[in-house]
C-alpha atoms as a PDB file:
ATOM      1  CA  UNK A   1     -11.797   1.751 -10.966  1.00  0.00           C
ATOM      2  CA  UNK A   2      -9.707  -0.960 -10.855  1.00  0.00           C
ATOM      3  CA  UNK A   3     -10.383  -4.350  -9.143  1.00  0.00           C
ATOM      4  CA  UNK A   4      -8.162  -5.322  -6.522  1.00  0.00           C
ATOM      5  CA  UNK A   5      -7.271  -8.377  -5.739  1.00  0.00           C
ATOM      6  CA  UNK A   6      -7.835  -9.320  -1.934  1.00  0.00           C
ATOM      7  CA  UNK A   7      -6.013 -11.705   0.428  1.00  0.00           C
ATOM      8  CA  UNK A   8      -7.439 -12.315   3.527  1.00  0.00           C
ATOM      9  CA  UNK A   9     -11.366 -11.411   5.124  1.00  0.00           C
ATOM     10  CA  UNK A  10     -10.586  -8.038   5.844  1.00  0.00           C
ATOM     11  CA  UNK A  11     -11.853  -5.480   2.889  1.00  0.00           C
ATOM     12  CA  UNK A  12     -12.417  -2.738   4.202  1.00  0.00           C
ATOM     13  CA  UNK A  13      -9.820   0.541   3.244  1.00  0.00           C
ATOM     14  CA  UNK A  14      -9.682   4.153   4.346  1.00  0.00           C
ATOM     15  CA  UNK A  15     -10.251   6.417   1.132  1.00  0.00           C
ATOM     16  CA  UNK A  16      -6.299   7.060   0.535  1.00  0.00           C
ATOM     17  CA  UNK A  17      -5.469   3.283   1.374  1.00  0.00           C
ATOM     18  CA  UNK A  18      -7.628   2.384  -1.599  1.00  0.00           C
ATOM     19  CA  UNK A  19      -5.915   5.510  -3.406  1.00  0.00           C
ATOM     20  CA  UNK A  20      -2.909   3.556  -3.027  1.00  0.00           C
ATOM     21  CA  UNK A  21      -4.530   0.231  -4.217  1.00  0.00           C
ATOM     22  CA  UNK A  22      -5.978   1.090  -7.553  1.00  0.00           C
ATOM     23  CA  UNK A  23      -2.622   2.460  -8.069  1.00  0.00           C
ATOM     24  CA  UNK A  24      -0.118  -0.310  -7.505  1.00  0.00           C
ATOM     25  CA  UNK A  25      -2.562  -3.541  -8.520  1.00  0.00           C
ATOM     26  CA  UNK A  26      -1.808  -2.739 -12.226  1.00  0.00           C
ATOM     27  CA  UNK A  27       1.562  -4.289 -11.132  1.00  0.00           C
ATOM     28  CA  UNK A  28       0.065  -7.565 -10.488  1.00  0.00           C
ATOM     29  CA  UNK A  29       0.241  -7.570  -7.083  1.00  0.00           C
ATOM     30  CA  UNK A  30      -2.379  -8.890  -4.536  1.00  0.00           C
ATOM     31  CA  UNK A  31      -3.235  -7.155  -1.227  1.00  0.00           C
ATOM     32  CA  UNK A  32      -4.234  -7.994   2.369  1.00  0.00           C
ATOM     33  CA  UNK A  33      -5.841  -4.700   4.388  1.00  0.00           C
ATOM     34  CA  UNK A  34      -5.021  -4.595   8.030  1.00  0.00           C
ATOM     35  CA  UNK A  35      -5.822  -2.817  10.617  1.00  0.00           C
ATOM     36  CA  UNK A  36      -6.586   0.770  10.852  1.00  0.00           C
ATOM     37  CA  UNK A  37      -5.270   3.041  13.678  1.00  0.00           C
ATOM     38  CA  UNK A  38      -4.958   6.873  14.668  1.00  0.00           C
ATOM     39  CA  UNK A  39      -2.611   8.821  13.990  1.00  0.00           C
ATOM     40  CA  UNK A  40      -1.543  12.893  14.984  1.00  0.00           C
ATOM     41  CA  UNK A  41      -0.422  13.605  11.128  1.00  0.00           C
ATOM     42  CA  UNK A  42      -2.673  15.304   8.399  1.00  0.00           C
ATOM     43  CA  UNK A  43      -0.661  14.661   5.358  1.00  0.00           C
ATOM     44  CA  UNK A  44      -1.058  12.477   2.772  1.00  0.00           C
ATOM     45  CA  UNK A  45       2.279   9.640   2.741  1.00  0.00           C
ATOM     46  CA  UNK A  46       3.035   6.132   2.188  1.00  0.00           C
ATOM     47  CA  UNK A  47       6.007   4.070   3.867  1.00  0.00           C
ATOM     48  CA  UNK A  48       7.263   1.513   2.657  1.00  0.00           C
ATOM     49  CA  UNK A  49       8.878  -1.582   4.607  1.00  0.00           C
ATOM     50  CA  UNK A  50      10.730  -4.574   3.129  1.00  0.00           C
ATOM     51  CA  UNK A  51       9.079  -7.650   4.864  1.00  0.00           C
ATOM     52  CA  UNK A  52      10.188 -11.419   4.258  1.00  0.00           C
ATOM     53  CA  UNK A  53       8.445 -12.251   0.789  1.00  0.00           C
ATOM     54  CA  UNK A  54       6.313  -9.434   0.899  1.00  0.00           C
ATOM     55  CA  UNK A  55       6.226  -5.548   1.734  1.00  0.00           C
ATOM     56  CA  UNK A  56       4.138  -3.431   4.191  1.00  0.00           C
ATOM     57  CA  UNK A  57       2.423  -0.197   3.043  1.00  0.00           C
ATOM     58  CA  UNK A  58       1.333   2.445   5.855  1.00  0.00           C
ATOM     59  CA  UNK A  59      -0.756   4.691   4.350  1.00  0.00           C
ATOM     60  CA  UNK A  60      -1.831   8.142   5.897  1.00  0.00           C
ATOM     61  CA  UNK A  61      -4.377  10.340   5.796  1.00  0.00           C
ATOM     62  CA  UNK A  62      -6.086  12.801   7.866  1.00  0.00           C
ATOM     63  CA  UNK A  63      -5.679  11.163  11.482  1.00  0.00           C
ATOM     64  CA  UNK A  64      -5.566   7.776  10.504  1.00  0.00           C
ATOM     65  CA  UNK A  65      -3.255   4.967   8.639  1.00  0.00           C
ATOM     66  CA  UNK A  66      -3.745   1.774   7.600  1.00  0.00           C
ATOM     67  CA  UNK A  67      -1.344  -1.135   6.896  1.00  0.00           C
ATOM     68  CA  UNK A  68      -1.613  -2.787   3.644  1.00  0.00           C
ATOM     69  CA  UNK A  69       0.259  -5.810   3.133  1.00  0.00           C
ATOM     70  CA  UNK A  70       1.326  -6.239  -1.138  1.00  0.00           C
ATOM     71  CA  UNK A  71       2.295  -9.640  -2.549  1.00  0.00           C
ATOM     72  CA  UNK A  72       3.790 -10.515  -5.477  1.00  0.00           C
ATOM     73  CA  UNK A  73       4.123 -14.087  -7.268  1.00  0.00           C
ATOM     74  CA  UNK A  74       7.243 -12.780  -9.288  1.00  0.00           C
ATOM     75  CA  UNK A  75       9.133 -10.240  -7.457  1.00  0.00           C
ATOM     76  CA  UNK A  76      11.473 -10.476  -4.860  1.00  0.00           C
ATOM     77  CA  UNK A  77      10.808  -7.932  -2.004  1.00  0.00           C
ATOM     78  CA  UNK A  78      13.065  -5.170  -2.825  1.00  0.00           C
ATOM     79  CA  UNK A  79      12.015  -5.256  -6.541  1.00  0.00           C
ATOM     80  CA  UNK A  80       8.367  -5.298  -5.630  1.00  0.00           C
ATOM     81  CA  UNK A  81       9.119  -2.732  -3.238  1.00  0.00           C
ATOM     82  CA  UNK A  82      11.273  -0.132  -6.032  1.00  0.00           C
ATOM     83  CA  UNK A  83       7.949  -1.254  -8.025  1.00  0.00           C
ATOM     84  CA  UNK A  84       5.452   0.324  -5.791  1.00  0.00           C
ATOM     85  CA  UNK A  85       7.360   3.106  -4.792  1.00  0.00           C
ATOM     86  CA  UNK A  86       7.754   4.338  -8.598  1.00  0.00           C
ATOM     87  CA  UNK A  87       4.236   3.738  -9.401  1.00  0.00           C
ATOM     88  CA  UNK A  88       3.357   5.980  -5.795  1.00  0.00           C
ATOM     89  CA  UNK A  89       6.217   8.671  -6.889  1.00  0.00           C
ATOM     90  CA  UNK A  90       4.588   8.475 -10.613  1.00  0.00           C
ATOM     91  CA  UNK A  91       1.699   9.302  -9.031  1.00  0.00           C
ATOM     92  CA  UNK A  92       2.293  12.453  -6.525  1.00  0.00           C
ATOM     93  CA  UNK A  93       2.068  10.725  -3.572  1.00  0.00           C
ATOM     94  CA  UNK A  94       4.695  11.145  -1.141  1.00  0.00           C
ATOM     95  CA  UNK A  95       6.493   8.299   0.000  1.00  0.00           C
ATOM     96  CA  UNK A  96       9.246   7.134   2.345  1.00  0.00           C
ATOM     97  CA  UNK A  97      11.085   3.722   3.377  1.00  0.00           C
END
């Protein structure tokens, strides 16, 4: 397992969120969990949003998602955004922007 590197207090990830995690902190990134909601979908996706200086990761599962926000010291937004959707692609997972 790798070890993630946490912003923020909030730890705590649903079992795909930290799916996604130990997947895309090889890149060097750093990552602040948010919240976790409900959701009517039962398959497996990330989306990806460009935010300023950072991206937003919604990852589902079951009949829940949960917002992960990725940092990066050395990518812009867009390239830290084609970053993480390779490594998810790589990967299996479907994803979407």
């Amino acid at each position: 397992m790798v070890k993630i590197k946490y912003r923020g207090t909030h730890s705590t990830l649903i079992p795909f969120a930290r799916e996604v995690a130990n997947i895309i902190t090889p890149l060097g990134v750093s990552i602040a969990p948010g919240i976790i909601s409900p959701v009517s979908t039962s398959s497996r996706s990330v989306k990806i949003v460009r935010a300023q200086g950072w991206c937003l990761l919604a990852a589902k599962q079951s009949a829940t998602v949960q917002e992960l926000r990725v940092f990066h010291k050395e990518l812009r937004p867009q390239e830290l955004m084609e970053a993480v959707a390779r490594a998810l692609r790589n990967k299996g997972i479907a994803i979407s922007f």
